[in-house]
C-alpha atoms as a PDB file:
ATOM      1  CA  UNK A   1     -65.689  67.219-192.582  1.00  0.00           C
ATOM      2  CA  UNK A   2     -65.624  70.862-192.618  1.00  0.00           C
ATOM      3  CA  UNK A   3     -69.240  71.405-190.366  1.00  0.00           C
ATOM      4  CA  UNK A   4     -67.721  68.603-187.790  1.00  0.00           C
ATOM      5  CA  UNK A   5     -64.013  69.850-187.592  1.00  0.00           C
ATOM      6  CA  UNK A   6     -62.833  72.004-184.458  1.00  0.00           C
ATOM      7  CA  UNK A   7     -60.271  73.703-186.999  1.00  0.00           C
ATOM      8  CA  UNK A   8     -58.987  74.029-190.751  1.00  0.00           C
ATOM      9  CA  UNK A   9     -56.328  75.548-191.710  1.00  0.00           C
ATOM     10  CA  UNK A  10     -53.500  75.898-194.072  1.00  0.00           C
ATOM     11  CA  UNK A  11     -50.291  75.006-192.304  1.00  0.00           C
ATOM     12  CA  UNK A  12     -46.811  74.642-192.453  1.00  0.00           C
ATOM     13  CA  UNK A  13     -45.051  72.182-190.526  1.00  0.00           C
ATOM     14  CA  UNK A  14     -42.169  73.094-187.923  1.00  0.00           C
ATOM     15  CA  UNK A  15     -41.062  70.351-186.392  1.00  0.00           C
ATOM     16  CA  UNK A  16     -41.917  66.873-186.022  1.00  0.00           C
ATOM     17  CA  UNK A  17     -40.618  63.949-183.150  1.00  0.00           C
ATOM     18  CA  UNK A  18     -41.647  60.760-182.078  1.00  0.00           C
ATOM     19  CA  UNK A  19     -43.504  60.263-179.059  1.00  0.00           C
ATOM     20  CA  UNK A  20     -43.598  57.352-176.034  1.00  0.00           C
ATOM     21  CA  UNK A  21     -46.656  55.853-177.422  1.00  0.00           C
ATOM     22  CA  UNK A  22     -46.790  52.994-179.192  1.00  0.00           C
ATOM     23  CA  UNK A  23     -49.886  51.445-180.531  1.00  0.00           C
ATOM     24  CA  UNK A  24     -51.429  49.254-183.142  1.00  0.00           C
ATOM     25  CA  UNK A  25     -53.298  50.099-186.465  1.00  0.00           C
ATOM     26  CA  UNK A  26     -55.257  47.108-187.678  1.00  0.00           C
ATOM     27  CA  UNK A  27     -51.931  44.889-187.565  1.00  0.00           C
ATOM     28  CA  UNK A  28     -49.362  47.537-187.816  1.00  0.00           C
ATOM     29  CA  UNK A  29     -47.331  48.683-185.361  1.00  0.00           C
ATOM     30  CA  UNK A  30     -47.255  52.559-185.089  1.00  0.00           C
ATOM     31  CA  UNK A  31     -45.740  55.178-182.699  1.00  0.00           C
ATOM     32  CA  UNK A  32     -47.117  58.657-181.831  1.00  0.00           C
ATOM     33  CA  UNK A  33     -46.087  61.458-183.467  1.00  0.00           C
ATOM     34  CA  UNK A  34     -46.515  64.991-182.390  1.00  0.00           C
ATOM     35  CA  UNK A  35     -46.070  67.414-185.241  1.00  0.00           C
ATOM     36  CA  UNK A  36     -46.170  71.125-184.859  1.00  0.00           C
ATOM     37  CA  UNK A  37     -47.610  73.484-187.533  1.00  0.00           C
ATOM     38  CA  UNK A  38     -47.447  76.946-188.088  1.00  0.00           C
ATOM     39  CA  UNK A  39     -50.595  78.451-189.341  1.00  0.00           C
ATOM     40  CA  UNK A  40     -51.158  80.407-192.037  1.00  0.00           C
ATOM     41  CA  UNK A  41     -54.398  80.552-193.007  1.00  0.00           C
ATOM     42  CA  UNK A  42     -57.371  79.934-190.639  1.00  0.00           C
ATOM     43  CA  UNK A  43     -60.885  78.393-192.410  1.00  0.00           C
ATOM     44  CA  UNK A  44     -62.519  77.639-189.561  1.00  0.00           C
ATOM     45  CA  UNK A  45     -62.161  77.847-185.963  1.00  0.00           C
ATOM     46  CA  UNK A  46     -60.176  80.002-183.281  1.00  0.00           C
ATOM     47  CA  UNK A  47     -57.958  82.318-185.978  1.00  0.00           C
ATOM     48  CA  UNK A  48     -55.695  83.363-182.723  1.00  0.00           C
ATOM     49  CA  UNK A  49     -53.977  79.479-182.993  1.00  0.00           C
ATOM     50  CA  UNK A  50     -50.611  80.488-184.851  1.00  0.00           C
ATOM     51  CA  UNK A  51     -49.456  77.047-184.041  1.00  0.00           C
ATOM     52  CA  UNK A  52     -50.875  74.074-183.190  1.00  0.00           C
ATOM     53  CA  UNK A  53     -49.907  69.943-181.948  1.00  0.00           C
ATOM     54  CA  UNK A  54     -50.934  67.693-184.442  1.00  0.00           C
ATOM     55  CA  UNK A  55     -51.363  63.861-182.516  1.00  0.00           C
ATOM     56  CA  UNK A  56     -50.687  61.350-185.355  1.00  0.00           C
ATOM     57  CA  UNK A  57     -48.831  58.004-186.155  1.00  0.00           C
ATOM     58  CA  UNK A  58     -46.120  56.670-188.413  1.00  0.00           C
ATOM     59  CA  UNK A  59     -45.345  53.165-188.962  1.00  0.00           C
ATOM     60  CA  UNK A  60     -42.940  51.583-186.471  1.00  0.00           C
ATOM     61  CA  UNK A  61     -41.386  49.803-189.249  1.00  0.00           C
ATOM     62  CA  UNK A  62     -39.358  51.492-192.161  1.00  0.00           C
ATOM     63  CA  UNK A  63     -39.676  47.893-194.423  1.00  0.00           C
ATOM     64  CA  UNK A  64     -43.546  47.969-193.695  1.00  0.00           C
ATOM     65  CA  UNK A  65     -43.478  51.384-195.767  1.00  0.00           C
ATOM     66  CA  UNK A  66     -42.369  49.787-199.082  1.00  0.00           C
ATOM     67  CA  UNK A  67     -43.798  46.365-198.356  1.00  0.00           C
ATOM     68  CA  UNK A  68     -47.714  46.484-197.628  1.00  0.00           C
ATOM     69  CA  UNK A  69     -50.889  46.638-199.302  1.00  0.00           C
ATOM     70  CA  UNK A  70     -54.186  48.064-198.148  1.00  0.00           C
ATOM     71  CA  UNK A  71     -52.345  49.429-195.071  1.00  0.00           C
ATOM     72  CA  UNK A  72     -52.903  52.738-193.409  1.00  0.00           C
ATOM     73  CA  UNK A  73     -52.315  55.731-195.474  1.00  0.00           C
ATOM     74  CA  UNK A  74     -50.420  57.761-192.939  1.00  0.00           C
ATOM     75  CA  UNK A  75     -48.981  61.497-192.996  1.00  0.00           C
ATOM     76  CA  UNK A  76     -45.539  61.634-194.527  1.00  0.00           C
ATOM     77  CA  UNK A  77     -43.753  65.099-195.021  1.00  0.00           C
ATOM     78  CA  UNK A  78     -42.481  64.646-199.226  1.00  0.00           C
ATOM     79  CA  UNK A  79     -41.333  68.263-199.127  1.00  0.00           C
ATOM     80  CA  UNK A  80     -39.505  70.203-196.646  1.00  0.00           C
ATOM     81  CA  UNK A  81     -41.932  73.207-196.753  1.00  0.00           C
ATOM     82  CA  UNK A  82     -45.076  72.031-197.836  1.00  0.00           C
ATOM     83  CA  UNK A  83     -48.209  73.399-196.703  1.00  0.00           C
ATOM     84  CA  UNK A  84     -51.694  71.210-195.707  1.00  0.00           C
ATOM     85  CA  UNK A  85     -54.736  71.785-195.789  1.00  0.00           C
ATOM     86  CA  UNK A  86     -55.631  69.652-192.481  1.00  0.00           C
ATOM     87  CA  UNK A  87     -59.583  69.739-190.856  1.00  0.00           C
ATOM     88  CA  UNK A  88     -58.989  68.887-186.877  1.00  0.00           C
ATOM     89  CA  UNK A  89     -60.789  68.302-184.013  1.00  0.00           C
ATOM     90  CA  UNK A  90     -59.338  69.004-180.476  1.00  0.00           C
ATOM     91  CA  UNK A  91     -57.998  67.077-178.272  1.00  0.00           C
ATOM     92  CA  UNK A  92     -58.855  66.558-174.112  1.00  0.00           C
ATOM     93  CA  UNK A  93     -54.846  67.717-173.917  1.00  0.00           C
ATOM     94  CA  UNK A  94     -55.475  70.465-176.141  1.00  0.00           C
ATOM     95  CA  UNK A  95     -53.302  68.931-179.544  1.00  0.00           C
ATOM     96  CA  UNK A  96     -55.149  68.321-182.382  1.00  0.00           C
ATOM     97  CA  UNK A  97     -55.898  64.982-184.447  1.00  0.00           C
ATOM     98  CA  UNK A  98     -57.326  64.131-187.845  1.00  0.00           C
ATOM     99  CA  UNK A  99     -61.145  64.612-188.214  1.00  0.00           C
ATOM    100  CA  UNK A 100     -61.558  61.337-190.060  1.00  0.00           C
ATOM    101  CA  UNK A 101     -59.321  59.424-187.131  1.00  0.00           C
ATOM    102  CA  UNK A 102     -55.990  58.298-187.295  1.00  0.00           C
ATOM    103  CA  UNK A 103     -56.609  54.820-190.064  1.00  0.00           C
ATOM    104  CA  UNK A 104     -56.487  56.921-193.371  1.00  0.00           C
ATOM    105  CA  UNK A 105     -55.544  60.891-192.213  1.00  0.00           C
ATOM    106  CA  UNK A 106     -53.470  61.999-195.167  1.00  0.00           C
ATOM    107  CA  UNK A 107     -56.459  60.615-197.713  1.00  0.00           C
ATOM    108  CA  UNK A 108     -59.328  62.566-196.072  1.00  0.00           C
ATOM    109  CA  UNK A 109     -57.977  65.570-193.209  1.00  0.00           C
ATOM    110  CA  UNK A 110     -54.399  65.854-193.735  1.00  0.00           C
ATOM    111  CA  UNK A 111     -53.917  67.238-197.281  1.00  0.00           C
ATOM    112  CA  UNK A 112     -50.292  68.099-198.907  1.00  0.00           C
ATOM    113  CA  UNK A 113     -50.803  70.697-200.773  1.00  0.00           C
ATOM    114  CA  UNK A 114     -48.682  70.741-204.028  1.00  0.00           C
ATOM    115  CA  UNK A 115     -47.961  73.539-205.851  1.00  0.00           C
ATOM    116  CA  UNK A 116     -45.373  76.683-206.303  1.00  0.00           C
ATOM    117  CA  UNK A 117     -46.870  79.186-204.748  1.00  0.00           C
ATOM    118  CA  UNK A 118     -45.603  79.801-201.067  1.00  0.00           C
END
């Protein structure tokens, strides 16, 4: 993930809203998110980005959150100020999107990191 990513970081989210899109997941209904991050920690790519879009999805349904099995394991924010440890690739528009695609993101590229250090 690391050699094939655009950019990793350690980030802190900012603010997060829905978007127009709506799409499908397998057989879930999802709508775009665009999340913005604050960076604080650069791994790998252009250390100038102090924030960045993040393109992603959450479920369109809040009773599809408690109720399925096997479905996509999408990004939630559990903690106000957590920090993740996310590996990106770029988009054509210039946002940013989970290495490992948009199925299974917060299992492989986006990465709450728990802990209490800030």
């Amino acid at each position: 993930m690391f050699d094939k990513a655009d950019l990793v970081v350690i980030a802190r989210v900012v603010v997060s809203k829905d978007t127009d899109e709506r799409s499908m997941l397998g057989p879930f209904h999802v709508i775009g998110v665009s999340t913005e991050y604050k960076t604080h920690l650069t791994l790998k790519g252009d250390k100038s980005v102090a924030t960045f879009r993040l393109h992603h999805y959450r479920l369109a349904s809040e009773s599809e959150k408690e109720t399925i099995a096997n479905g996509p394991n999408l990004i939630r924010f559990s903690f106000e100020h957590s920090a993740f440890l996310l590996f990106l690739i770029r988009e054509p528009d210039g946002s940013y999107a989970p290495i490992t695609g948009q199925e299974d993101p917060a299992i492989y590229s986006v990465l709450e990191l728990r802990g209490s250090a800030d």
